[in-house]
PDB file of N, CA and C in Angstrom:
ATOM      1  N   UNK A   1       0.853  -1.179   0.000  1.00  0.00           N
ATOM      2  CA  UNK A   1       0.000   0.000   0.000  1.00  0.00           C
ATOM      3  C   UNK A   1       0.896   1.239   0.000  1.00  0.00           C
ATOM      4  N   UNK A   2       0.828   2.068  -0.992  1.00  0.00           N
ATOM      5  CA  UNK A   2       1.942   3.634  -1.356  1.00  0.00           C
ATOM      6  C   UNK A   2       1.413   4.246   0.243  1.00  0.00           C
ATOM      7  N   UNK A   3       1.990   4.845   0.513  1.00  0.00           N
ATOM      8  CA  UNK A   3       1.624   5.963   1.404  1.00  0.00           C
ATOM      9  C   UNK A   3       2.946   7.347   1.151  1.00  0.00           C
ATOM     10  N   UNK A   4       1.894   8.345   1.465  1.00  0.00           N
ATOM     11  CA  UNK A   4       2.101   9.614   1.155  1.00  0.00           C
ATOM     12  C   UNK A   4       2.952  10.587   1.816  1.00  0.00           C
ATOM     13  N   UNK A   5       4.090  10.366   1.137  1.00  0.00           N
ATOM     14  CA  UNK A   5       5.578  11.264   1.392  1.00  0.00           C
ATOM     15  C   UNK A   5       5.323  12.379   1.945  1.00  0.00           C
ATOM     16  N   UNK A   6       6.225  12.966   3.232  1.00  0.00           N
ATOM     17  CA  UNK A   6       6.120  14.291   4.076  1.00  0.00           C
ATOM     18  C   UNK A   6       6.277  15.265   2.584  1.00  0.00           C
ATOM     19  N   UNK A   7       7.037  14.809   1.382  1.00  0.00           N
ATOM     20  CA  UNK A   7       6.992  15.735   0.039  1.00  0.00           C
ATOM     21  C   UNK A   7       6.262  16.362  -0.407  1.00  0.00           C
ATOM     22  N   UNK A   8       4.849  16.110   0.013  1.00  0.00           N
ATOM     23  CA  UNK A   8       3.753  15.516  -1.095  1.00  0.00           C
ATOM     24  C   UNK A   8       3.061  16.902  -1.030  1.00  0.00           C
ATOM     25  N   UNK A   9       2.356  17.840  -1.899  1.00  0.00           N
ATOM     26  CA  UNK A   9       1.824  18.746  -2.006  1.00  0.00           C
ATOM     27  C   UNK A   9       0.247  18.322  -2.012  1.00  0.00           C
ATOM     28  N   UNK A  10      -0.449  18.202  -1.408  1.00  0.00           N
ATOM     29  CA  UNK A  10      -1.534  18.091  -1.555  1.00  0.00           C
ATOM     30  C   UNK A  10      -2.741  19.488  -1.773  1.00  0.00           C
ATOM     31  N   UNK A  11      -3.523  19.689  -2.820  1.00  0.00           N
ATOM     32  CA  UNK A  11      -4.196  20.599  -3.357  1.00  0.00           C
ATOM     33  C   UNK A  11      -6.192  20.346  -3.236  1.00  0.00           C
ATOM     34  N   UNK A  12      -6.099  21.554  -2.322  1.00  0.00           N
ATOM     35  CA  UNK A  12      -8.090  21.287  -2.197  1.00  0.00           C
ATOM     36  C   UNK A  12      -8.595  21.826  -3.672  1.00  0.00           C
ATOM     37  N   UNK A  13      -9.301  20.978  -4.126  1.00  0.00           N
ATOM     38  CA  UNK A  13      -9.926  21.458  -5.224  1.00  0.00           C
ATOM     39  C   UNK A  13     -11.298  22.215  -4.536  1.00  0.00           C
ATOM     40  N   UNK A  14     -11.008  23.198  -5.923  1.00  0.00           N
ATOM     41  CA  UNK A  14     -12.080  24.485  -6.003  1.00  0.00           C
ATOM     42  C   UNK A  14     -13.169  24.376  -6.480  1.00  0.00           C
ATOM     43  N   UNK A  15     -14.095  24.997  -6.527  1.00  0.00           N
ATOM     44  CA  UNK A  15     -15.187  24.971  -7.468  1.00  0.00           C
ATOM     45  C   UNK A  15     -14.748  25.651  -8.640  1.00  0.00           C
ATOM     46  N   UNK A  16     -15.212  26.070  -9.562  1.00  0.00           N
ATOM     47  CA  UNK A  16     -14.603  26.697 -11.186  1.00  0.00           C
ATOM     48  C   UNK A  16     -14.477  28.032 -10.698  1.00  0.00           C
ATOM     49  N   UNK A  17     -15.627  28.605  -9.741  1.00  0.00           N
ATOM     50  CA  UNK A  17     -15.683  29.787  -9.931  1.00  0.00           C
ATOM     51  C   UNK A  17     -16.478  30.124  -8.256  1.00  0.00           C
ATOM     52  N   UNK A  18     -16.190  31.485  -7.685  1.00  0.00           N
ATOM     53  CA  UNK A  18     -16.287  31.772  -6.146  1.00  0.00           C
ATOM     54  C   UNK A  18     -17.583  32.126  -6.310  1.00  0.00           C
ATOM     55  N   UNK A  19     -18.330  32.168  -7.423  1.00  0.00           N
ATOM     56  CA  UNK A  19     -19.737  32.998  -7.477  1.00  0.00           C
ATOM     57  C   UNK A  19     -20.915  32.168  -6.618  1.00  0.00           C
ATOM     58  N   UNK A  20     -21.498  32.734  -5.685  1.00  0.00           N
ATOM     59  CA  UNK A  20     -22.792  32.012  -5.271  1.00  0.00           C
ATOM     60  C   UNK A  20     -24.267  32.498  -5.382  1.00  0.00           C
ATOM     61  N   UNK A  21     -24.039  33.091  -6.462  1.00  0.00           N
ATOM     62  CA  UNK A  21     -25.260  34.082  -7.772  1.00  0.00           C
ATOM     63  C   UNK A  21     -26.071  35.018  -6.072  1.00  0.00           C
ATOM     64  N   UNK A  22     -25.387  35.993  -5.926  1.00  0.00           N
ATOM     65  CA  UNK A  22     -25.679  37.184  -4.948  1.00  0.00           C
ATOM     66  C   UNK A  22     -24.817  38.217  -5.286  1.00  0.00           C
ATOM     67  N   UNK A  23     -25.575  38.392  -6.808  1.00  0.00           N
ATOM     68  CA  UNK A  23     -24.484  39.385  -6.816  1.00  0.00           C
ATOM     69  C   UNK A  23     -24.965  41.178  -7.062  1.00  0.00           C
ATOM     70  N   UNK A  24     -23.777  41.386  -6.067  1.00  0.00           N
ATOM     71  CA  UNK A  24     -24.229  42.797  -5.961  1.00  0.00           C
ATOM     72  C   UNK A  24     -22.671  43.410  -5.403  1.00  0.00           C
ATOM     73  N   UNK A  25     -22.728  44.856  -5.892  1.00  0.00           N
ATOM     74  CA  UNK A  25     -21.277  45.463  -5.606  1.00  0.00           C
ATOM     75  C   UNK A  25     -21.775  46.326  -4.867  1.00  0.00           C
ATOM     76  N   UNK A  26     -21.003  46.175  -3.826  1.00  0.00           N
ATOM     77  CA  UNK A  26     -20.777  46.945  -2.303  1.00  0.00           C
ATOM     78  C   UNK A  26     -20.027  48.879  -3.002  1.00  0.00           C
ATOM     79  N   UNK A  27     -20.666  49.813  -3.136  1.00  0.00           N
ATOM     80  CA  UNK A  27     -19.961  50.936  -3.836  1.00  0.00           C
ATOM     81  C   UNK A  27     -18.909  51.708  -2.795  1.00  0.00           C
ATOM     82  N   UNK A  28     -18.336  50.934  -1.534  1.00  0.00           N
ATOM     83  CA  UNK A  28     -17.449  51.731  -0.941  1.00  0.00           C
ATOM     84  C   UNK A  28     -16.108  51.032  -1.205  1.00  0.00           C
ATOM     85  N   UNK A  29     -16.703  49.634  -1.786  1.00  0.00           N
ATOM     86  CA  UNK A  29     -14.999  48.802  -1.522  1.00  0.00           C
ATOM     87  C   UNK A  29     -14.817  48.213  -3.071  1.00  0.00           C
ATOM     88  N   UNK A  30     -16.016  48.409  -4.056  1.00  0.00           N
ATOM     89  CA  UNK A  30     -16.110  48.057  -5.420  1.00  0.00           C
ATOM     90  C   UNK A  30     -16.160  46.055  -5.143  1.00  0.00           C
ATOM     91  N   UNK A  31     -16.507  45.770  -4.462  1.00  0.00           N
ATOM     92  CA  UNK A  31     -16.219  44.398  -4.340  1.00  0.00           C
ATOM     93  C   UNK A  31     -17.687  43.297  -4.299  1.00  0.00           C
ATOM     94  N   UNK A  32     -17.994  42.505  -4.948  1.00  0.00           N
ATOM     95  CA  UNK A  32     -19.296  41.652  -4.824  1.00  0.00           C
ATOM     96  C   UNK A  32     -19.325  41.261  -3.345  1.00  0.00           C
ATOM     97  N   UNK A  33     -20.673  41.534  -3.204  1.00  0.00           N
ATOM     98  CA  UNK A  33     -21.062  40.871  -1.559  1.00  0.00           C
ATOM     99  C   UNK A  33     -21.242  39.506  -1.301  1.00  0.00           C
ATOM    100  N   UNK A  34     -21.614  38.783  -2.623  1.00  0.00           N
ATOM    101  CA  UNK A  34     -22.032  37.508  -2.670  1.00  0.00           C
ATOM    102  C   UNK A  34     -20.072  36.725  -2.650  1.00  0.00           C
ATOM    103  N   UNK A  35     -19.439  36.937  -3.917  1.00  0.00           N
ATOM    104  CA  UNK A  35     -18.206  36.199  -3.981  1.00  0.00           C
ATOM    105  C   UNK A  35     -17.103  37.436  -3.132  1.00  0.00           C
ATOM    106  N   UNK A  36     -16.894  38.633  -3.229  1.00  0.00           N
ATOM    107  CA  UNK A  36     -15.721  38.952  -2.296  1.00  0.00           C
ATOM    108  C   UNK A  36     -14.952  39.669  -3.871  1.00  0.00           C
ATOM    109  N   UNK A  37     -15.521  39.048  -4.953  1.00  0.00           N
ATOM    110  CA  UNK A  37     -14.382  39.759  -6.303  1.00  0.00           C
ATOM    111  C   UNK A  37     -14.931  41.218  -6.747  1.00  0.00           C
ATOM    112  N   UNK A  38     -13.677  41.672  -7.014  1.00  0.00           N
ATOM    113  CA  UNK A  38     -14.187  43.063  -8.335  1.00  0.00           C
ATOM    114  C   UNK A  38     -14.575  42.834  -9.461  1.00  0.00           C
ATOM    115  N   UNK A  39     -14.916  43.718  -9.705  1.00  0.00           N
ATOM    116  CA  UNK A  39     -16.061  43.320 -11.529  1.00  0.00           C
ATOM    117  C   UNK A  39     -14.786  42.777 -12.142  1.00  0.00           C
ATOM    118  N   UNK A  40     -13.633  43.457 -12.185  1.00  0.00           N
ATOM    119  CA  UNK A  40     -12.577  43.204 -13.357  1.00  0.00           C
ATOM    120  C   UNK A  40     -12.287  41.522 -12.583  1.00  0.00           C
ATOM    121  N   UNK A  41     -11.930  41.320 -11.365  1.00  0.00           N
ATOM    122  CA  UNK A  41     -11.901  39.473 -11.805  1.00  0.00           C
ATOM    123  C   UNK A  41     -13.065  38.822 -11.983  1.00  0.00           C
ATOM    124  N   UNK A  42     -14.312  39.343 -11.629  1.00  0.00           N
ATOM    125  CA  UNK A  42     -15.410  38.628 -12.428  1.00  0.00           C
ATOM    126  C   UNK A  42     -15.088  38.526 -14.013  1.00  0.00           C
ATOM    127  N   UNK A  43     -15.047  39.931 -14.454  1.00  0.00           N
ATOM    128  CA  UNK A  43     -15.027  40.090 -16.280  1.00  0.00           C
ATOM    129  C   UNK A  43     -14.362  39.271 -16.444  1.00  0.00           C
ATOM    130  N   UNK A  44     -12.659  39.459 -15.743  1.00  0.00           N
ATOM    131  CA  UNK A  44     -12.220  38.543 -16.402  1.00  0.00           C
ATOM    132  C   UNK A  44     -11.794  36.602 -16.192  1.00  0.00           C
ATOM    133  N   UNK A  45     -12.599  36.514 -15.066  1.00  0.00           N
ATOM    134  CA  UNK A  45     -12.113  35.367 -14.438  1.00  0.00           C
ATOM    135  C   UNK A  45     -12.195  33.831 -15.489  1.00  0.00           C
ATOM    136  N   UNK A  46     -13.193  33.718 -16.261  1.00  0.00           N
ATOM    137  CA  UNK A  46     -12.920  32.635 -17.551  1.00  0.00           C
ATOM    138  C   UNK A  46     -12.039  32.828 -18.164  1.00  0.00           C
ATOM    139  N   UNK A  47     -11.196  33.651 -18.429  1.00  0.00           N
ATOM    140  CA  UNK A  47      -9.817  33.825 -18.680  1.00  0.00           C
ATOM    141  C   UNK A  47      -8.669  34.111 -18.218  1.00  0.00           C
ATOM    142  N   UNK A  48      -9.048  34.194 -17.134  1.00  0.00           N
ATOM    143  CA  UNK A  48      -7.689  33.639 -16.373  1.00  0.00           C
ATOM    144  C   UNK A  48      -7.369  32.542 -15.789  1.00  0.00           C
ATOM    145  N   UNK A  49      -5.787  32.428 -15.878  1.00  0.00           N
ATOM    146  CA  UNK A  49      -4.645  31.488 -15.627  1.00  0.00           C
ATOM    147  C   UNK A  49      -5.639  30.768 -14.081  1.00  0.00           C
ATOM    148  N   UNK A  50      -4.864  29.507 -13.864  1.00  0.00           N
ATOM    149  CA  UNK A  50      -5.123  29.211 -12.559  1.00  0.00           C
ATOM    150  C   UNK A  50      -4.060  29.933 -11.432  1.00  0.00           C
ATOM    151  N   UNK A  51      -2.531  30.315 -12.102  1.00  0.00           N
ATOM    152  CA  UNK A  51      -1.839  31.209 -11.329  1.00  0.00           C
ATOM    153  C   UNK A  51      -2.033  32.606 -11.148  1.00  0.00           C
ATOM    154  N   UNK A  52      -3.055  32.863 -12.624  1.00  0.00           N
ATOM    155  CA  UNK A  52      -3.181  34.237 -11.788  1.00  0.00           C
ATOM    156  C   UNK A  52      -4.610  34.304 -11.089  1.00  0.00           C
ATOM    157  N   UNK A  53      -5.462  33.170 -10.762  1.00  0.00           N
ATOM    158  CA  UNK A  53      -6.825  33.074  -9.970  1.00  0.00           C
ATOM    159  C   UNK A  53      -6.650  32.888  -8.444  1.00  0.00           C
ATOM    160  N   UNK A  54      -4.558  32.049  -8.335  1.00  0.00           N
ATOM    161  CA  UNK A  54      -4.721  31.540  -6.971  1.00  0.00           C
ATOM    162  C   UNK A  54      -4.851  32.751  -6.089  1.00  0.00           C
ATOM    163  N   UNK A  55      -3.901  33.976  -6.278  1.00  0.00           N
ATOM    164  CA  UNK A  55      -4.209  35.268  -5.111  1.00  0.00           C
ATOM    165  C   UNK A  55      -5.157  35.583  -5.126  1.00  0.00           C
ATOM    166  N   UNK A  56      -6.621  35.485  -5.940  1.00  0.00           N
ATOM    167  CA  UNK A  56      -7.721  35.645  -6.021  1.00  0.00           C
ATOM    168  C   UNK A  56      -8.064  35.255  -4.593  1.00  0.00           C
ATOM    169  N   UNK A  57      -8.340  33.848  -5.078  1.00  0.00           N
ATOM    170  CA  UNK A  57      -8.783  32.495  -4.217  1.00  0.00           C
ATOM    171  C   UNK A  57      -7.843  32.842  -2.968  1.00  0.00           C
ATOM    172  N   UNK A  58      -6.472  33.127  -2.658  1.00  0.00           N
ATOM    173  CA  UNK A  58      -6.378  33.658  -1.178  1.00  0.00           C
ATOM    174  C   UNK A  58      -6.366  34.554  -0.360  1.00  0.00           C
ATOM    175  N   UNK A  59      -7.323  35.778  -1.267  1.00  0.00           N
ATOM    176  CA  UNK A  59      -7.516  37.018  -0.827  1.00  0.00           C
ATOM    177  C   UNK A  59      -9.020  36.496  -0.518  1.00  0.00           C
ATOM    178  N   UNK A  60      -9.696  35.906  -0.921  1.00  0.00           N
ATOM    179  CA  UNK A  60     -11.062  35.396  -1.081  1.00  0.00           C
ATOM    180  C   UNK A  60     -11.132  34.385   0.196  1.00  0.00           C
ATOM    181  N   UNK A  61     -10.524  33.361   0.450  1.00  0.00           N
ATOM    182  CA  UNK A  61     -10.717  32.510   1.704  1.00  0.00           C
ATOM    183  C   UNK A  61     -10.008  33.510   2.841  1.00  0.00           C
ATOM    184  N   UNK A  62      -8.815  34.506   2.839  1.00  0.00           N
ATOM    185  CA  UNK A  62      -8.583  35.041   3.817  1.00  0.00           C
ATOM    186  C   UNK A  62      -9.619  36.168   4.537  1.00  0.00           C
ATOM    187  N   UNK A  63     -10.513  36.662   3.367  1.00  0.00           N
ATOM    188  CA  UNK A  63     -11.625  37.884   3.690  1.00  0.00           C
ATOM    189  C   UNK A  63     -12.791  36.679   4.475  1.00  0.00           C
ATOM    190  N   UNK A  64     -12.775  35.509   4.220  1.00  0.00           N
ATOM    191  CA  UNK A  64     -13.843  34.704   5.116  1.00  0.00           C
ATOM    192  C   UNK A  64     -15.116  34.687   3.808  1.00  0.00           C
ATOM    193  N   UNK A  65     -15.014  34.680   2.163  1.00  0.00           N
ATOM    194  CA  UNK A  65     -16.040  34.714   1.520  1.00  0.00           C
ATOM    195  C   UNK A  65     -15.870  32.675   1.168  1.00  0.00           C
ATOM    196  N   UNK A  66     -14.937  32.270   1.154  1.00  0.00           N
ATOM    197  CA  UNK A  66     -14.719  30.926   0.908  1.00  0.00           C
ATOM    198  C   UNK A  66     -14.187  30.307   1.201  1.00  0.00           C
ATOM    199  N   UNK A  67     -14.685  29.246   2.225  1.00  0.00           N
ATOM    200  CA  UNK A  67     -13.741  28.068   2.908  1.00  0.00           C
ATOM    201  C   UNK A  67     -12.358  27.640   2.566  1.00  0.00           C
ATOM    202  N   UNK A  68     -11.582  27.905   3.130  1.00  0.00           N
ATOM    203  CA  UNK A  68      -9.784  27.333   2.953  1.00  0.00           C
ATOM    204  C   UNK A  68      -9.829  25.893   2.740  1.00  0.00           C
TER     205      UNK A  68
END
């Protein structure tokens, strides 16, 4: 039976996308109330990289909008 090297990077998978359809922008911080993003990573979030989504995703679980 393999067992899993102190090496081993283990990765929580995400959902595709932080949206939980509540969406509405907060006009003091420009930021959705429902996901925690600005319009520009909404606009552009189907096109972006997964490296450039991860500071997304840990500005997003650190604000408390999505489970770590």
């Amino acid at each position: 039976m393999p067992s899993a090297s102190s090496n081993s990077t283990f990765q929580v998978a995400r959902p595709l996308s932080p949206c939980i359809q509540i969406c509405d922008i907060e006009p003091t911080s420009s930021l959705c109330r429902g996901c925690g993003r600005t319009l520009d990573e909404i606009a552009c979030w189907g096109s972006m990289t997964e490296a450039e989504k991860a500071p997304v995703w840990e500005r997003l679980e650190q604000a408390g909008y999505v489970d770590a």
